[in-house]
C-alpha atoms as a PDB file:
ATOM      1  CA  UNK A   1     -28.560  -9.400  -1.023  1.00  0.00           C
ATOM      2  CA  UNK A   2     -31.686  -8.154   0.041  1.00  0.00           C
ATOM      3  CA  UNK A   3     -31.943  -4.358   0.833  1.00  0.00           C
ATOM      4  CA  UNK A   4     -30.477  -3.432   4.802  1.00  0.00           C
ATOM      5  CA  UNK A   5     -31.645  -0.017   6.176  1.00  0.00           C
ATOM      6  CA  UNK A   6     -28.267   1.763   6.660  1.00  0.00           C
ATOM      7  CA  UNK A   7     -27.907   2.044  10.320  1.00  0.00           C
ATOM      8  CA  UNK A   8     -28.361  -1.739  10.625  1.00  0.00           C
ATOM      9  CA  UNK A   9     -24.966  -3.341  11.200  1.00  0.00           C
ATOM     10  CA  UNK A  10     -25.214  -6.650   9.152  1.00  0.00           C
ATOM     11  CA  UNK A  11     -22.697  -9.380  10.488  1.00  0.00           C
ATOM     12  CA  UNK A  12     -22.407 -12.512   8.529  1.00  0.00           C
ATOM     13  CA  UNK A  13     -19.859 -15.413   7.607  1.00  0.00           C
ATOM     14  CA  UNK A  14     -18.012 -14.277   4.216  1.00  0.00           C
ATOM     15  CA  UNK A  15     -17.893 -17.386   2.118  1.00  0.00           C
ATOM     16  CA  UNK A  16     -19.726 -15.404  -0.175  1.00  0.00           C
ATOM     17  CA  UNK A  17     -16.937 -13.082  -0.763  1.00  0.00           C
ATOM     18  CA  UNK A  18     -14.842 -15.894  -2.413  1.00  0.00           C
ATOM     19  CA  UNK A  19     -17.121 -15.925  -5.542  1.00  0.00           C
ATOM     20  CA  UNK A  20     -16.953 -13.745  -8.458  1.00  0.00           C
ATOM     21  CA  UNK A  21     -19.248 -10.849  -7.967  1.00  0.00           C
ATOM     22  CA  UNK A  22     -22.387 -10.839  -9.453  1.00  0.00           C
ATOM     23  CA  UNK A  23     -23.762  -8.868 -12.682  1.00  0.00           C
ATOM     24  CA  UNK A  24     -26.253  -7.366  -9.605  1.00  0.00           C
ATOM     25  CA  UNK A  25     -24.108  -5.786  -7.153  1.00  0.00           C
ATOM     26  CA  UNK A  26     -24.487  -2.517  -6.877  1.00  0.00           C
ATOM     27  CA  UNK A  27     -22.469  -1.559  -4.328  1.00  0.00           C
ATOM     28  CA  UNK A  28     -18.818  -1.982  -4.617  1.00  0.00           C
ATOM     29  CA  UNK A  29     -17.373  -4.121  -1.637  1.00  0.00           C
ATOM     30  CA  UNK A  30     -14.710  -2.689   1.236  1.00  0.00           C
ATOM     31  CA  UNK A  31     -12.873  -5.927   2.516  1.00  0.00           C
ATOM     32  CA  UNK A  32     -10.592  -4.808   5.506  1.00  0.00           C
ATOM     33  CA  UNK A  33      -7.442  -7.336   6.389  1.00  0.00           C
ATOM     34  CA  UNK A  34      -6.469  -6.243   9.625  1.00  0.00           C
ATOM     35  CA  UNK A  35      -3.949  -8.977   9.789  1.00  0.00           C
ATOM     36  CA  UNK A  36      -4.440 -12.983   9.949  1.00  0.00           C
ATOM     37  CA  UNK A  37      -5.339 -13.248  13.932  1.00  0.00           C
ATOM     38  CA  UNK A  38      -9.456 -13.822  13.394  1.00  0.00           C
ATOM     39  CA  UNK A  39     -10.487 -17.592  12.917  1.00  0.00           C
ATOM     40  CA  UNK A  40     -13.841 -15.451  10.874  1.00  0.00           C
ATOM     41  CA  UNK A  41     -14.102 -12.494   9.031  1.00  0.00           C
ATOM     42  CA  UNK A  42     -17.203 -10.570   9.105  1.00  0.00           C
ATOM     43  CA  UNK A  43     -19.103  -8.486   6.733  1.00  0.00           C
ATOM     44  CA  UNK A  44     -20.797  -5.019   7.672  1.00  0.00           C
ATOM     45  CA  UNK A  45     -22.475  -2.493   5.701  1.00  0.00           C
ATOM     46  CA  UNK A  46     -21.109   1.145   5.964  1.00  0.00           C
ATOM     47  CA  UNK A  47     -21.324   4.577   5.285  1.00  0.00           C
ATOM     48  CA  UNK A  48     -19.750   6.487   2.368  1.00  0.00           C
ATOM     49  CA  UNK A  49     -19.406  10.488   2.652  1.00  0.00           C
ATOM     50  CA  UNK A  50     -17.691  13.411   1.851  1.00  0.00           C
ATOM     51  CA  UNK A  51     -14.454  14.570   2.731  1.00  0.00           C
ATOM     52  CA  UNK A  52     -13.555  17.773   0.188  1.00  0.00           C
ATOM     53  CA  UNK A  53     -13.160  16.192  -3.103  1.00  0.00           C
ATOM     54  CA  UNK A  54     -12.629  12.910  -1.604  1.00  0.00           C
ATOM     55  CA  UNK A  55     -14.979   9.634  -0.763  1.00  0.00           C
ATOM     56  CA  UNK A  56     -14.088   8.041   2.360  1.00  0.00           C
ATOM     57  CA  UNK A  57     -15.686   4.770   4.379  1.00  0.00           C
ATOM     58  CA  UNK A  58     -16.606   5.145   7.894  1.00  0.00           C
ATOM     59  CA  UNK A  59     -14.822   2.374   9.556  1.00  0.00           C
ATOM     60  CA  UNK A  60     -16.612   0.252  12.336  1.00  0.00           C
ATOM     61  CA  UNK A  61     -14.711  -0.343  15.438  1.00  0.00           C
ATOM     62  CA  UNK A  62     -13.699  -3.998  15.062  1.00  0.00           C
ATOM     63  CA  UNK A  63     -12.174  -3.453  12.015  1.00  0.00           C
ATOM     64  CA  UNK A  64     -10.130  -0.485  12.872  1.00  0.00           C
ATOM     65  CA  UNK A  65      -6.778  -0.947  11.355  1.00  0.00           C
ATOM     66  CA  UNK A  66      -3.204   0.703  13.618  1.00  0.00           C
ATOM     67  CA  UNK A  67      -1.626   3.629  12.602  1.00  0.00           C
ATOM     68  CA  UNK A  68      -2.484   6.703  10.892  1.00  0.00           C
ATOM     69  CA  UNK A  69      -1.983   5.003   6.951  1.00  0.00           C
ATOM     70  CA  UNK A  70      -3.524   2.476   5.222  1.00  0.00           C
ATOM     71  CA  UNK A  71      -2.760   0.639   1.914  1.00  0.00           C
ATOM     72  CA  UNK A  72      -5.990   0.709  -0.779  1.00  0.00           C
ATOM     73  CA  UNK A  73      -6.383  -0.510  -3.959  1.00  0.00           C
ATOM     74  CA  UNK A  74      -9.139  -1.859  -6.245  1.00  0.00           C
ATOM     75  CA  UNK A  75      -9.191  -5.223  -7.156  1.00  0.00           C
ATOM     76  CA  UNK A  76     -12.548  -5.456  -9.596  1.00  0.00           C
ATOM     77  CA  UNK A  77     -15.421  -4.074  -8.119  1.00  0.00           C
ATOM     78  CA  UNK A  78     -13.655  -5.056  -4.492  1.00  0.00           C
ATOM     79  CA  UNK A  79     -12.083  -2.177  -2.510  1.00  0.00           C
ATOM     80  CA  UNK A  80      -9.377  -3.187  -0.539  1.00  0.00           C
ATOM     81  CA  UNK A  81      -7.580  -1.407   2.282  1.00  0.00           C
ATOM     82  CA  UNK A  82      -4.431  -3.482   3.977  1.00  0.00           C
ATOM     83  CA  UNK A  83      -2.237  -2.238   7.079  1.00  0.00           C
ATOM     84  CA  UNK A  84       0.656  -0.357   5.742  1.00  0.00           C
ATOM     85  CA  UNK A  85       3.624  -2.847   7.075  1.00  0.00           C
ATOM     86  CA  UNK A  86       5.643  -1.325   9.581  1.00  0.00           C
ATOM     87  CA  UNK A  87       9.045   0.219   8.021  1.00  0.00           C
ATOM     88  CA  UNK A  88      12.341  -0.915   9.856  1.00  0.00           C
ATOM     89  CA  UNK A  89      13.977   2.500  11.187  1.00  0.00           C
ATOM     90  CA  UNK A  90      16.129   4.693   8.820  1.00  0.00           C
ATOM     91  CA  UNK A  91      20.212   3.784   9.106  1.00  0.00           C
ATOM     92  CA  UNK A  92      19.324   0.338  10.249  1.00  0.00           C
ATOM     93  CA  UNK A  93      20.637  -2.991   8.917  1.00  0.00           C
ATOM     94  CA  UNK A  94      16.821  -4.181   8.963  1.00  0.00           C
ATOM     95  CA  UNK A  95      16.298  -1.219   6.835  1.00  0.00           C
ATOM     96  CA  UNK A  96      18.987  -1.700   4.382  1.00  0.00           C
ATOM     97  CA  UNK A  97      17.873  -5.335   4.274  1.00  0.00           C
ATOM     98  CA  UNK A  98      14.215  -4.210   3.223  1.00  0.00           C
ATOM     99  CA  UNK A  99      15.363  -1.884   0.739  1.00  0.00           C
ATOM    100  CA  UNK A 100      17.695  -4.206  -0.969  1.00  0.00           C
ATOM    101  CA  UNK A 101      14.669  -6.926  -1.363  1.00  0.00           C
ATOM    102  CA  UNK A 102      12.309  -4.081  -2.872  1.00  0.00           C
ATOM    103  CA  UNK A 103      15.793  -3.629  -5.515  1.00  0.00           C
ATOM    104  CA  UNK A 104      15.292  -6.763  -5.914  1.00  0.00           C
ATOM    105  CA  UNK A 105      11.775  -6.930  -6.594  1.00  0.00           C
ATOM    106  CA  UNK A 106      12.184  -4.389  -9.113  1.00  0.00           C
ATOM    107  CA  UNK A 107      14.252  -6.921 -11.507  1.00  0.00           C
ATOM    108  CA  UNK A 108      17.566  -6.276 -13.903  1.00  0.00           C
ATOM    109  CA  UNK A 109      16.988  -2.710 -15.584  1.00  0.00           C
ATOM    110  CA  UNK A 110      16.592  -3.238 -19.589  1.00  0.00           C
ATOM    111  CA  UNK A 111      17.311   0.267 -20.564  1.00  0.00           C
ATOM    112  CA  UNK A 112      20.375   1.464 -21.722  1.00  0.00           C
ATOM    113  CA  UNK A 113      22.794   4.137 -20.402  1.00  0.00           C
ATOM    114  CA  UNK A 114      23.247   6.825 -22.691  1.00  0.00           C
ATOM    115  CA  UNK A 115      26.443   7.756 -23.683  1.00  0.00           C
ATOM    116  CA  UNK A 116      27.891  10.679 -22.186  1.00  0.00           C
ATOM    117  CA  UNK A 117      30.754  13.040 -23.493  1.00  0.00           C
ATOM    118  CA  UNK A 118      33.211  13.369 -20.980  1.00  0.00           C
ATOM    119  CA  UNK A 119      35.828  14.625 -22.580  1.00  0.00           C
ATOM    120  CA  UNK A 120      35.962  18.226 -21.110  1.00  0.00           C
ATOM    121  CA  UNK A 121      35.889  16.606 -17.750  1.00  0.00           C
ATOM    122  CA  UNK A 122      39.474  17.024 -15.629  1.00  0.00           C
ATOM    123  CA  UNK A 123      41.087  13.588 -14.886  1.00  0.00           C
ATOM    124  CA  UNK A 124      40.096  12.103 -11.672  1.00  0.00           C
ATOM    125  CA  UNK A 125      44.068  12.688 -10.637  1.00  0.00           C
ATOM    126  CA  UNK A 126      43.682  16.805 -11.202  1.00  0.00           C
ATOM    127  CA  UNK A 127      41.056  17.345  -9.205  1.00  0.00           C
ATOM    128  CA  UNK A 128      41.807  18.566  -5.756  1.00  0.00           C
ATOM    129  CA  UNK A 129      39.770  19.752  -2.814  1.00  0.00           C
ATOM    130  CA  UNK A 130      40.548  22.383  -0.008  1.00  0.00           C
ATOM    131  CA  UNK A 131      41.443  19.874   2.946  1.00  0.00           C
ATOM    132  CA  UNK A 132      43.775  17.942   0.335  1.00  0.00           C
ATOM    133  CA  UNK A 133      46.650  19.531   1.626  1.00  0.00           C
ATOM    134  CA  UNK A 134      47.343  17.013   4.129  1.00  0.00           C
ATOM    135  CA  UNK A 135      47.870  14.478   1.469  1.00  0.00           C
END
């Protein structure tokens, strides 16, 4: 790629991008997904800084992503940051739904449960709680 002064934005088709990386890339690529709505996705050159202790990417305005969260992770020497998907809210069937697929996700759990020594516990029967009296 030849060299691009900074402040130039570079827009080009990305079939590039689809190929391994080569041994000369020097600059680690940032591949935004904003979702699946664009017929082509573009490339542009940005900024790294500081923030504290942290790098961050200046993002240019056509691919700003919603929200105040993003997803990132490396993939190689590829960067990429993903929309966080929206979360059904809290108490909701759509909610229990989504949490019982992630469960699922996870697979059957291969450890096994210790053995515990109950045998100073009161029976189940014995126990009895303030408001019991009703019983």
């Amino acid at each position: 790629m030849p060299h691009v002064a900074a402040s130039t934005a570079v827009d080009r088709p990305q079939p590039e991008a689809a190929q391994a990386p080569t041994a000369g890339a020097a600059v680690p690529t940032a591949a935004v997904n904003p979702g699946a709505d664009t017929d082509t996705t573009k490339i542009r050159r940005v900024r790294l800084f500081r923030n504290g202790a942290n790098q961050a990417v200046r993002i240019p305005k056509e691919f700003e992503l919603p929200g105040k969260e993003a997803l990132v992770r490396r993939e190689g020497n590829r960067l990429i940051i993903e929309v966080v998907p929206e979360q059904p809210p809290k108490g909701t069937a759509a909610a229990l739904a989504a949490a019982l697929q992630e469960i699922a996700a996870l697979g059957p759990c291969t450890e096994p449960f210790p053995d515990i020594d109950d045998s100073d516990l009161l029976p189940l029967d014995d126990i009895r709680f303030e408001d019991d009296d009703h019983a």
